[in-house]
Protein backbone atom coordinates (compact mmCIF):
# COMPACT_ATOMS: atom_id res chain seq x y z
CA UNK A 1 0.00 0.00 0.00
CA UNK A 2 3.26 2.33 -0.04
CA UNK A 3 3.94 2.10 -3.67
CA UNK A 4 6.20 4.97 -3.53
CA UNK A 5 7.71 4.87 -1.22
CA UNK A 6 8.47 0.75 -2.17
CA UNK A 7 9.32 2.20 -5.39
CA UNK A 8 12.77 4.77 -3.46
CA UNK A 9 13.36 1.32 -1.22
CA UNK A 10 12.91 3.05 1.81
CA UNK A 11 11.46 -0.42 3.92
CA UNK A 12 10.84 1.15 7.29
CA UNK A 13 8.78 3.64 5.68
CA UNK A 14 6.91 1.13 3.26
CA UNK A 15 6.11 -1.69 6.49
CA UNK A 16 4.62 1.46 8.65
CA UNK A 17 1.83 1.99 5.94
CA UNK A 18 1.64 -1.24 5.24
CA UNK A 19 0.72 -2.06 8.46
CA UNK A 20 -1.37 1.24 9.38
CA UNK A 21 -3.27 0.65 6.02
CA UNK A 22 -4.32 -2.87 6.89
CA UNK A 23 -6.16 -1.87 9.85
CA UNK A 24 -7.94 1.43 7.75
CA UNK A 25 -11.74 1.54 7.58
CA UNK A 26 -12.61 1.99 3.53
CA UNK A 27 -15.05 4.23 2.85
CA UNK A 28 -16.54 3.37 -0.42
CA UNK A 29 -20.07 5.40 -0.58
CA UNK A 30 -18.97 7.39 -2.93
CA UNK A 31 -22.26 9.26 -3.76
CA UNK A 32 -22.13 10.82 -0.63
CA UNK A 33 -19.08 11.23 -0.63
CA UNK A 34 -19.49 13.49 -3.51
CA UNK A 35 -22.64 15.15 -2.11
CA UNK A 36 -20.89 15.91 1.09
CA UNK A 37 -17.82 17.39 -0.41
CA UNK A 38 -19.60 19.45 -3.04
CA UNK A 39 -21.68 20.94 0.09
CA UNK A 40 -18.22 21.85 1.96
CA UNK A 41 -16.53 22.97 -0.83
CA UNK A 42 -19.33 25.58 -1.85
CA UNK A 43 -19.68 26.49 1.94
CA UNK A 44 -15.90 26.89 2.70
CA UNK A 45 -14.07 27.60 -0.33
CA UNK A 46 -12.16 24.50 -0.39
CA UNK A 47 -10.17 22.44 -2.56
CA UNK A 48 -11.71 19.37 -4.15
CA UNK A 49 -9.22 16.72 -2.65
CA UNK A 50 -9.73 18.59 0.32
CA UNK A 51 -13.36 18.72 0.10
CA UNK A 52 -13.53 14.85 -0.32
CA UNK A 53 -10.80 13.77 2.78
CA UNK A 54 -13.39 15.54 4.79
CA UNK A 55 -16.23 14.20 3.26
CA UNK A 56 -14.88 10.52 3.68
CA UNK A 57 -13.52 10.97 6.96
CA UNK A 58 -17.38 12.60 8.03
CA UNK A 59 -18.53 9.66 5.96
CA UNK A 60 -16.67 6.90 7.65
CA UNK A 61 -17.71 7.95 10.98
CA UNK A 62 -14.39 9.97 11.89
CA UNK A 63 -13.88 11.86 14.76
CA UNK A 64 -10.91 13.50 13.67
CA UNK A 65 -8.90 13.75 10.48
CA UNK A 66 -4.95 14.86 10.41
CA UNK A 67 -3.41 16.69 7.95
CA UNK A 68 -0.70 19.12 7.20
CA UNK A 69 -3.01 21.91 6.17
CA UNK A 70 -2.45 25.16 8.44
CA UNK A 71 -4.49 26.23 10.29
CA UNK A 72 -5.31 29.65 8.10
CA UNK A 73 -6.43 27.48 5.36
CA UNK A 74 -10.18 26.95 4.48
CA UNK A 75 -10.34 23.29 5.28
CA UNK A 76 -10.30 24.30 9.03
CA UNK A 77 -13.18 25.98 8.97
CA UNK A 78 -15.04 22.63 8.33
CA UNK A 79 -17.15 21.73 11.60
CA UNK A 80 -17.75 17.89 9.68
CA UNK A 81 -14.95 16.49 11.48
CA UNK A 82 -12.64 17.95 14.01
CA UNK A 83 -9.42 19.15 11.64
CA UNK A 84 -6.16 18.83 13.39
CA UNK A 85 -2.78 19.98 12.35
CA UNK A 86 0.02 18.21 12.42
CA UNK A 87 2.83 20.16 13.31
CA UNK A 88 5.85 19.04 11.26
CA UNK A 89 9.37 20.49 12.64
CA UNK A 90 12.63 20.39 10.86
């Protein structure tokens, strides 16, 4: 499920989604999916892909979805799932 990063040999990082991946929840109503995400986008000004990892994380029963979005950007001003930032430091 890491075909990149199987693709650059980089193991340790290909076995961690591997193994996170094989315990995911798929969410394949993809109707509502759609629905959803074409409601949030028109409400918050958001990008499609982000639009539809909202929509399938409200979808799939999520409490929470990740993501590397800041904070100032539109997808945090969803209220279908609580948005959370991951800080990244280098």
């Amino acid at each position: 499920m890491a075909p990149k990063a199987t693709f650059n040999k980089r193991r340790v990082e290909s076995a961690f989604y591997d193994r996170f991946f094989r315990d995911a929840k798929w969410v394949r109503e993809f109707e509502r999916i759609d629905e959803v995400a074409r409601a949030e986008a028109e409400k918050h000004g958001l990008g499609a892909m982000d639009a539809l990892h909202l929509a399938a994380a409200h979808v799939g029963g999520a409490a929470e979805l990740i993501t590397t979005e800041k904070p100032s950007k539109p997808m945090h001003r969803s209220s279908l799932v609580e948005v959370i930032y991951l800080y990244q430091s280098r």
